[in-house]
Protein backbone atom coordinates (compact mmCIF):
# COMPACT_ATOMS: atom_id res chain seq x y z
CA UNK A 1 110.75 99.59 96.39
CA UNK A 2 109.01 100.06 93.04
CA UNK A 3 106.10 98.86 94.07
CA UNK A 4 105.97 101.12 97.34
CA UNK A 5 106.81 104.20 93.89
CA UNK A 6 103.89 102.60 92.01
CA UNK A 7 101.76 103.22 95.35
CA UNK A 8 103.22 107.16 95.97
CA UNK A 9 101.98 107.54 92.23
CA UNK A 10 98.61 106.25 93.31
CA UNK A 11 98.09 108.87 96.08
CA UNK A 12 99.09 111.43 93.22
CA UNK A 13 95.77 110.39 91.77
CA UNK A 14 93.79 110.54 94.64
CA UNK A 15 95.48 114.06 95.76
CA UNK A 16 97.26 112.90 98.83
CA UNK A 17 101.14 113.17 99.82
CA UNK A 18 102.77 110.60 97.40
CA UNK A 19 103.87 107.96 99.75
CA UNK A 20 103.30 104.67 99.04
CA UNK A 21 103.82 101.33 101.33
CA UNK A 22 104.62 97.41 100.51
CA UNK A 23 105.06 94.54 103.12
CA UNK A 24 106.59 91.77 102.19
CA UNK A 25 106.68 88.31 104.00
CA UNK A 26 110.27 87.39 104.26
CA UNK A 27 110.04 83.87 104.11
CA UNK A 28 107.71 83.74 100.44
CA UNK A 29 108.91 86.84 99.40
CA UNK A 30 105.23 87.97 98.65
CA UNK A 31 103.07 90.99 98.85
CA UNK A 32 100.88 90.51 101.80
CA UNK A 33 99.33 94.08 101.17
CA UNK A 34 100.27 97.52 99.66
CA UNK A 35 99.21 101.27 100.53
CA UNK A 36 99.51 104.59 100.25
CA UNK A 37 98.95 108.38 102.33
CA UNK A 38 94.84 108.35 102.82
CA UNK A 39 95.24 111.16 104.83
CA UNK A 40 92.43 113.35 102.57
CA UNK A 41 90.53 110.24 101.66
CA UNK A 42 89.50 109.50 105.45
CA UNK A 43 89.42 112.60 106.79
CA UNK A 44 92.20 112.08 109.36
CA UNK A 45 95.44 112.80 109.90
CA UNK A 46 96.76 109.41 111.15
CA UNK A 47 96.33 107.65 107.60
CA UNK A 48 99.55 107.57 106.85
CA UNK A 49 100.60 104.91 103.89
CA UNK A 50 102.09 102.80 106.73
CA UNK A 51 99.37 102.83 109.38
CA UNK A 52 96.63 101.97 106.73
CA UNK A 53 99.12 99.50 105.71
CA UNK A 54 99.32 98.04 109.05
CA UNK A 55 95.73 98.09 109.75
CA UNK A 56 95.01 95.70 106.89
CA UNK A 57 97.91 93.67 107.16
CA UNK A 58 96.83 92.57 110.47
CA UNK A 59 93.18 92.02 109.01
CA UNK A 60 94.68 89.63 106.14
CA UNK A 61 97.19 87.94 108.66
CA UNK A 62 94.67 87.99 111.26
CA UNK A 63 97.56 88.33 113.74
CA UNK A 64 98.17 91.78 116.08
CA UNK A 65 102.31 90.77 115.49
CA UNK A 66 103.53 91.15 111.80
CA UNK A 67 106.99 89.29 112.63
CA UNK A 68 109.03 88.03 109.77
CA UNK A 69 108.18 91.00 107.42
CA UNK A 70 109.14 93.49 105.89
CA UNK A 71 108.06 97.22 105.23
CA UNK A 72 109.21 99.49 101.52
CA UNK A 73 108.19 102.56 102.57
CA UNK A 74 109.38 105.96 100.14
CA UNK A 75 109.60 108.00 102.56
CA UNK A 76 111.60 108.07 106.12
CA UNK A 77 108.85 107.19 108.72
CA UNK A 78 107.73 109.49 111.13
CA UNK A 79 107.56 109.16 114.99
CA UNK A 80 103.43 107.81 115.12
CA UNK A 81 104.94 105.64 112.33
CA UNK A 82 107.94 104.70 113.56
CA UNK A 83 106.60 103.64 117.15
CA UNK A 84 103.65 101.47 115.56
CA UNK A 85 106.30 99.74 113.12
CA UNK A 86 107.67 98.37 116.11
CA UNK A 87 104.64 97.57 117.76
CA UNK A 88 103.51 95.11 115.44
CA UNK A 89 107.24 94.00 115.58
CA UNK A 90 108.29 94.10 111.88
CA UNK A 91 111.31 92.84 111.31
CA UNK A 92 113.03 94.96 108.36
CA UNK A 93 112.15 98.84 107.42
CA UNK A 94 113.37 99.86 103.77
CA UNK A 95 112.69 103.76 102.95
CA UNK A 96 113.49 105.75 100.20
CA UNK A 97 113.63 109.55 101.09
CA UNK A 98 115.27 110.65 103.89
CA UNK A 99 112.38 112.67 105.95
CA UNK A 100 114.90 116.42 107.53
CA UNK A 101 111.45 117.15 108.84
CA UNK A 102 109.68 114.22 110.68
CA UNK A 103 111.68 111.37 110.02
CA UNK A 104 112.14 109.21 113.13
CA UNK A 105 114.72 106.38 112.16
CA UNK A 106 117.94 107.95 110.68
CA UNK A 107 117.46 112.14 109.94
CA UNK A 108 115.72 114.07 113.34
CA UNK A 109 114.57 111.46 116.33
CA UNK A 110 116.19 108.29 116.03
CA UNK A 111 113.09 106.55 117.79
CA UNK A 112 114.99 103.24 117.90
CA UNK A 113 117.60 104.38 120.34
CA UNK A 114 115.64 104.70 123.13
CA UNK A 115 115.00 101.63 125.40
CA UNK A 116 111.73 99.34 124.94
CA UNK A 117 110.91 99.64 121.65
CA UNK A 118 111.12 96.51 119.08
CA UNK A 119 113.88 97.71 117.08
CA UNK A 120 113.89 96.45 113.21
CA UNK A 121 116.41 96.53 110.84
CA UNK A 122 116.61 99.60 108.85
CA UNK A 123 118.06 100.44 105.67
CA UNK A 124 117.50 104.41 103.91
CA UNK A 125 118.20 105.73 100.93
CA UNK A 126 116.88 102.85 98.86
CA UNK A 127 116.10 104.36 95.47
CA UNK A 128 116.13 107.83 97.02
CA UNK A 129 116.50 109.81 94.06
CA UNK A 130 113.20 108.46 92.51
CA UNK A 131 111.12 108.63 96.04
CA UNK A 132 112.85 112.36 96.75
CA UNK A 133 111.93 113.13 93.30
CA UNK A 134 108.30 112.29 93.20
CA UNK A 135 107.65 114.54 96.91
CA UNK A 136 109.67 117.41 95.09
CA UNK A 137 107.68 117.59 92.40
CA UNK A 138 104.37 117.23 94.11
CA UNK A 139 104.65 120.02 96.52
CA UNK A 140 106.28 122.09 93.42
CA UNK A 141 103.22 121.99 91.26
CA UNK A 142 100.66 122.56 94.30
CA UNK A 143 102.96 125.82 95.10
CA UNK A 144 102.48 126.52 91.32
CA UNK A 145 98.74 126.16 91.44
């Protein structure tokens, strides 16, 4: 997960939403890529940190299916999140933040309950003090500004 914080940080520096992304192959245990929001940076509002993840990941695999992974994200996914998570069929989500707002897996929707979706493990609240901490004090200082 404090790789996916390093990432949030990162978007701080480009002035996007700090949330940052890391999949990890679960049999080597390595980074196969890492991401963050480029929401600003492309001009659209589908570049979240985990579709950008996802669209690379599936460039470096060269595979549409990203089975035997696993995603750190820092914040609860949403629902356009959520649904392409389990469309490339990744096998373990790890979040940070739970998301009252938009978050799909555990706080509003609970996406993986309904019927035909690939449903991965999921596990919140990893390290949710620091992830809750650094979307605090983002939107705090541009309400300052």
């Amino acid at each position: 997960m404090n790789k996916a914080i390093e990432q949030a940080n990162k978007a701080i520096l480009c002035k996007e939403v700090p949330i940052g992304a890391v999949l990890v192959d679960n049999i080597s245990h390595k980074i196969i890529n890492a991401s963050h929001n480029m929401v600003n940076l492309n001009n659209n509002a589908s570049s979240h940190a985990e579709i950008c993840l996802i669209n690379e990941a599936c460039k470096i695999k060269k595979t549409k299916f990203l089975v035997e992974t696993s995603l750190f994200v820092t914040l609860e996914p949403c629902t356009m999140c959520a649904a392409a998570i389990s469309e490339v069929h990744i096998s373990r989500i790890y979040f940070g933040a739970y998301d009252e707002k938009k978050g799909s897996l555990d706080s509003i929707m609970k996406l993986y309950n309904t019927k035909n979706y690939f449903v991965p493990e999921v596990y919140g609240g990893i390290e949710e003090k620091k992830c809750s901490d650094i979307l605090k004090n983002f939107f705090q200082k541009k309400r300052n500004r």
